[in-house]
Protein backbone atom coordinates (compact mmCIF):
# COMPACT_ATOMS: atom_id res chain seq x y z
CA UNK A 1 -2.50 0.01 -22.60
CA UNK A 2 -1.21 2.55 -20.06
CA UNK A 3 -3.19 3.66 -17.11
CA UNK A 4 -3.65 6.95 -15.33
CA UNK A 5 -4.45 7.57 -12.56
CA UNK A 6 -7.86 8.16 -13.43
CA UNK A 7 -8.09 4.72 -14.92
CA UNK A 8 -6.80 2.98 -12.23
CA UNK A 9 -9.48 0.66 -10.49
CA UNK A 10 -12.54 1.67 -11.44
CA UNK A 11 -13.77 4.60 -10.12
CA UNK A 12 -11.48 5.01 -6.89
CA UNK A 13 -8.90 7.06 -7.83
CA UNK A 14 -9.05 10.45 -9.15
CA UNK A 15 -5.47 11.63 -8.69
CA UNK A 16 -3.38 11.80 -11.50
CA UNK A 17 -0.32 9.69 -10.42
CA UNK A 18 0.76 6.91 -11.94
CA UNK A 19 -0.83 3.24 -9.87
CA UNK A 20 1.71 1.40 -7.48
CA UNK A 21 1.85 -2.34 -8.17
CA UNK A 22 1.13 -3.12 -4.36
CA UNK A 23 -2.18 -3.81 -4.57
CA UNK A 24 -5.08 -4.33 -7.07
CA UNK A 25 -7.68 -3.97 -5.00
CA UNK A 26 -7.14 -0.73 -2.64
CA UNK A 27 -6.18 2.82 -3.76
CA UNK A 28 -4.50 4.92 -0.89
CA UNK A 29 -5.70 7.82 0.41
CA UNK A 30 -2.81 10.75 2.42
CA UNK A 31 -3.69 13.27 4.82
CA UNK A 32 -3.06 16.62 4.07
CA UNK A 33 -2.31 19.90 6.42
CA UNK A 34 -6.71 21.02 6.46
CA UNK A 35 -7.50 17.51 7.66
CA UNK A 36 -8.89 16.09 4.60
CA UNK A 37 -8.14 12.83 2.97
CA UNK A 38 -6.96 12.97 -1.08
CA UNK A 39 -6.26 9.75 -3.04
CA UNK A 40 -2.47 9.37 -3.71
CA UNK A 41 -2.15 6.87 -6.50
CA UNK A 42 1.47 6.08 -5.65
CA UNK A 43 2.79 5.06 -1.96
CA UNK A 44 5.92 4.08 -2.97
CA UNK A 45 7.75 7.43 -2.02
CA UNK A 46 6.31 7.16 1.49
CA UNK A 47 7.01 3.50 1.76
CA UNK A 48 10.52 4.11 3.48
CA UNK A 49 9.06 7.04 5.47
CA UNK A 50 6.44 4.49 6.73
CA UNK A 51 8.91 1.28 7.94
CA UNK A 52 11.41 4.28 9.37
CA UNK A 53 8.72 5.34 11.97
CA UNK A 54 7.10 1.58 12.40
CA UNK A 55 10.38 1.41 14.54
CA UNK A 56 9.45 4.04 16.80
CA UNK A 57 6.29 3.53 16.85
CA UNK A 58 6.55 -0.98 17.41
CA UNK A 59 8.39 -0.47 20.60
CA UNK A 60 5.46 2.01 21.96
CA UNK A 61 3.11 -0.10 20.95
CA UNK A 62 4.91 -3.81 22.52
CA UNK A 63 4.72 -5.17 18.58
CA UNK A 64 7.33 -6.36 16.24
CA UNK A 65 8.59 -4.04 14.02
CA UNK A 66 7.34 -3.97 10.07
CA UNK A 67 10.25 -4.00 8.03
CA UNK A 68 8.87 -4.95 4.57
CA UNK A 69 6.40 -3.32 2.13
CA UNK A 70 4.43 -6.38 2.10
CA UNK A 71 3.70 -6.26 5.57
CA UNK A 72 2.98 -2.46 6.02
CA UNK A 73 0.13 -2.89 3.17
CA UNK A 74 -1.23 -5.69 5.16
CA UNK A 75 -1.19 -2.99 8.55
CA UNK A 76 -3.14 -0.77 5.74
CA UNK A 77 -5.57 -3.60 5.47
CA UNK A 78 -6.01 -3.73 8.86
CA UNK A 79 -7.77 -0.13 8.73
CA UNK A 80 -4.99 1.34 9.90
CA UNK A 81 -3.91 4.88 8.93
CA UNK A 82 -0.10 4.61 9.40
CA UNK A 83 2.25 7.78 9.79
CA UNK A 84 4.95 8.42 7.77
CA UNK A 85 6.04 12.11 9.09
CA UNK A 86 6.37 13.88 12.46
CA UNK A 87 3.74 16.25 11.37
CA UNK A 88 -0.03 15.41 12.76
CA UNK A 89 -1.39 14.74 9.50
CA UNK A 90 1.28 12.76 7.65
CA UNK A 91 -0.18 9.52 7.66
CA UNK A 92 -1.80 7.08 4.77
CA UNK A 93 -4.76 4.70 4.89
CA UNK A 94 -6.31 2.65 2.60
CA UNK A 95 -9.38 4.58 0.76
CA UNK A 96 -12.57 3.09 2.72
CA UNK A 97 -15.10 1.69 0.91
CA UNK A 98 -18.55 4.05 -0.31
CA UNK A 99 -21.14 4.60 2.18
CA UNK A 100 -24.25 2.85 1.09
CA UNK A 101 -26.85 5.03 -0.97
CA UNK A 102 -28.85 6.85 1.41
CA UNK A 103 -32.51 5.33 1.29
CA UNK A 104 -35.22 7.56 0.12
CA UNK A 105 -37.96 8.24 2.92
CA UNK A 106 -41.23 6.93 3.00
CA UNK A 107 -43.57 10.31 2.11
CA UNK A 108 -46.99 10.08 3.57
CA UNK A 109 -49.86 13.03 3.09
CA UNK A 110 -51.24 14.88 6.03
CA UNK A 111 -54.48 16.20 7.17
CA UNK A 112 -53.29 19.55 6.18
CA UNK A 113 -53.46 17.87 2.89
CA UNK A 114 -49.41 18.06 1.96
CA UNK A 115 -47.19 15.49 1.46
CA UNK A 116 -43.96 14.98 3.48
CA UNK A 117 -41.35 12.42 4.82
CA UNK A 118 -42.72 10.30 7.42
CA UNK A 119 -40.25 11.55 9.86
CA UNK A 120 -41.35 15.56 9.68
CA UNK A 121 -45.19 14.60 10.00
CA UNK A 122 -46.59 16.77 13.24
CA UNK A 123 -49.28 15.75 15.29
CA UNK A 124 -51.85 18.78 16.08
CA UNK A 125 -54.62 19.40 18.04
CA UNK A 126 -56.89 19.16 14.94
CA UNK A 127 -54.95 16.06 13.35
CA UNK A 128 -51.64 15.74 11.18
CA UNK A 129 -49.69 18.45 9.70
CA UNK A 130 -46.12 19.94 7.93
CA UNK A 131 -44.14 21.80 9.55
CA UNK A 132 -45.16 24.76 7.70
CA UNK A 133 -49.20 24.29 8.65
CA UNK A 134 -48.12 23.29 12.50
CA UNK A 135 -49.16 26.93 13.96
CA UNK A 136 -52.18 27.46 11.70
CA UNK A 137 -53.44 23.59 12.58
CA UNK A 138 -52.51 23.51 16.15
CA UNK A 139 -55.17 26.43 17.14
């Protein structure tokens, strides 16, 4: 069966290149010029790029230099976003992993007789309220 890139882990990836065999478990996001992150299904163009400026970058940092692929995924697993350009966005990370579902807020009705998140509940002269019944309730 042949992958793309769309296929590739799960639900990770939604570039079209074709996977890397470097790792099963990670997709890899690049940086582009506007800041944002986009998947890149396939880091082995920017591999040599990457252990080219580990050796300017090991002797600023007082570390031994990465010369093999193996060991710049395992800087990637680190949580490292490692730079493979001179430009300030050329670098590559590993994707990070979903935020947890937001949790839905506890609602609670007020005196003003609506129901809202616990969090937007107002306290008024004449008891609770919304924030659209504050002024009426508060005279």
């Amino acid at each position: 069966m042949e992958m793309t890139g769309y296929e590739w882990y799960g639900e990770l990836v939604t570039g079209t290149n074709q996977p890397d065999n470097h790792s099963p478990t990670h997709s890899y996001e690049r940086q582009q010029s506007n800041g944002k992150w986009y998947t890149e299904g396939n880091i082995d163009k920017f591999m040599a790029q990457l252990i080219e400026k580990d050796a300017w970058y090991a002797r600023r940092e007082n570390r031994q230099q990465i010369t093999t692929e193996a060991g710049m995924i395992a800087r990637l697993s680190e949580g490292k976003a490692l730079r493979f350009g001179d430009d300030w966005y050329a670098q590559i990370r590993i994707t990070p992993p979903p935020l947890p579902p937001t949790p839905e807020p506890e609602w609670i009705e007020c005196d003003c007789g609506h129901s809202v998140p616990i969090g937007t509940r107002m306290t008024t002269s004449t008891g609770t309220s919304c924030p659209d019944c504050y002024d009426r309730m508060s005279d």
